[in-house]
Protein backbone atom coordinates (compact mmCIF):
# COMPACT_ATOMS: atom_id res chain seq x y z
CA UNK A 1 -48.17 14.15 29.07
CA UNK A 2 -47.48 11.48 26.06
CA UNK A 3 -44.76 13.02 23.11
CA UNK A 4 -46.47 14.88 20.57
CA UNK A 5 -43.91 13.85 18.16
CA UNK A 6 -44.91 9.92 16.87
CA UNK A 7 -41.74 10.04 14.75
CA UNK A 8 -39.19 7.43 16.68
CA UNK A 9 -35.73 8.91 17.22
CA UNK A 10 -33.23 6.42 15.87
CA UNK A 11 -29.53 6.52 15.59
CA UNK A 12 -29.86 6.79 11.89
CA UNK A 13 -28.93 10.16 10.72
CA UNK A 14 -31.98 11.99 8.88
CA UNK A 15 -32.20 12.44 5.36
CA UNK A 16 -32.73 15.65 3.99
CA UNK A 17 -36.22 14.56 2.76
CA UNK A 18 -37.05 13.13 6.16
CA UNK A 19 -35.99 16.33 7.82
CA UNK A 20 -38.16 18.53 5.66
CA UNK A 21 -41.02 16.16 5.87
CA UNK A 22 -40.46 16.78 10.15
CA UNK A 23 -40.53 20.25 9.32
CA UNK A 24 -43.62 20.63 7.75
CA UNK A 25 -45.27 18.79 10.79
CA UNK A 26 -43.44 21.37 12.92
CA UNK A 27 -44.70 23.76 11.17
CA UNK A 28 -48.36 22.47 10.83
CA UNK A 29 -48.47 21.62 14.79
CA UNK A 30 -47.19 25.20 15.70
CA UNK A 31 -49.31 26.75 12.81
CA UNK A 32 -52.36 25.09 14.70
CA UNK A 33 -52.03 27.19 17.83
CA UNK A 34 -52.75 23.60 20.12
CA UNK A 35 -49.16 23.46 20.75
CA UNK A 36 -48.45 24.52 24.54
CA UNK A 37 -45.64 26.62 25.74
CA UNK A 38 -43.71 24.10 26.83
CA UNK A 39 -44.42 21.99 23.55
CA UNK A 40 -43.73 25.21 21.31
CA UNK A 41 -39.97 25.64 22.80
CA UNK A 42 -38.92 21.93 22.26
CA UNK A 43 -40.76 22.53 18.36
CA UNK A 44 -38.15 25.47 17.57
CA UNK A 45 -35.53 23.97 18.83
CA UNK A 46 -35.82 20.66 17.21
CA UNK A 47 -36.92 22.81 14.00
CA UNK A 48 -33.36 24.63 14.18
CA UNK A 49 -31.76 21.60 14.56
CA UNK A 50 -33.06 20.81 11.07
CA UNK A 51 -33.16 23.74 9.45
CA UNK A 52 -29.40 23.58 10.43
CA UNK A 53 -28.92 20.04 8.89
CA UNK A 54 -31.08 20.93 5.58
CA UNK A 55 -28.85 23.97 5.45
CA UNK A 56 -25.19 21.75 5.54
CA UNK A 57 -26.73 19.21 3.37
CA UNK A 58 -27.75 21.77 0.46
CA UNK A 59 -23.81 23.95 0.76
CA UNK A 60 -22.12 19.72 0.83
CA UNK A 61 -24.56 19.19 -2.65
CA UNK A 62 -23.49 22.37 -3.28
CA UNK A 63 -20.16 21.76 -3.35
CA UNK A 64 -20.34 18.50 -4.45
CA UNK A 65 -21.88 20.28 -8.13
CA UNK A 66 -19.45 22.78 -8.47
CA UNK A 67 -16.27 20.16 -8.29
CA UNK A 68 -17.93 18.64 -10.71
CA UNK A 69 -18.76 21.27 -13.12
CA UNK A 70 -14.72 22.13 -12.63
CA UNK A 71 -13.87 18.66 -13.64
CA UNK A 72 -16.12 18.83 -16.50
CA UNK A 73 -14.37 22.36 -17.46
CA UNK A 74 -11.02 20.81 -17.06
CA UNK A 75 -11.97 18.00 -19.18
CA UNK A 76 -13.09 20.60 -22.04
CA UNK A 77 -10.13 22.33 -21.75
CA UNK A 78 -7.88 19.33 -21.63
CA UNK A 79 -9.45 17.80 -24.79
CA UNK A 80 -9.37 21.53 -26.40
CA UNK A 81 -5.69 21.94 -25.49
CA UNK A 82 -5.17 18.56 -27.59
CA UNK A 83 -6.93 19.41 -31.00
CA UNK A 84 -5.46 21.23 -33.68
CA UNK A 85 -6.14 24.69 -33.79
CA UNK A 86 -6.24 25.32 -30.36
């Protein structure tokens, strides 16, 4: 039986847009009821797998905001800390 999936694995890791466009075909294959059984186990599980990655790529952007909104509050209060009347 020839791979549903026409996406080529590579060695490259996915980007998140990449992953969520995969998802949507995951979800439009299985939404589509043509999928077998077989075909509809290897579809979750490759789903989870980047659910999982869209997941630890939103907390790292995540995280990646909030050291930056604490730099920019240090900054303020640094440059606060230096004027008169403060």
């Amino acid at each position: 039986m020839p791979d549903p999936d026409p996406t080529p694995l590579t060695a490259e890791p996915l980007t998140y847009e990449a992953a969520t466009a995969r998802l949507e075909e995951i979800i439009k294959r299985l939404d589509s009821g043509e999928a077998g059984l077989r075909e509809t186990l290897e579809l979750c599980r490759e789903g989870r797998t980047l659910v999982e990655l869209c997941a630890a790529e939103l907390e790292a952007v995540g995280q990646g905001l909030e050291e930056l909104q604490l730099g920019e509050l240090v900054a303020r209060l640094e440059a606060g800390a230096g004027s008169p009347g403060a």
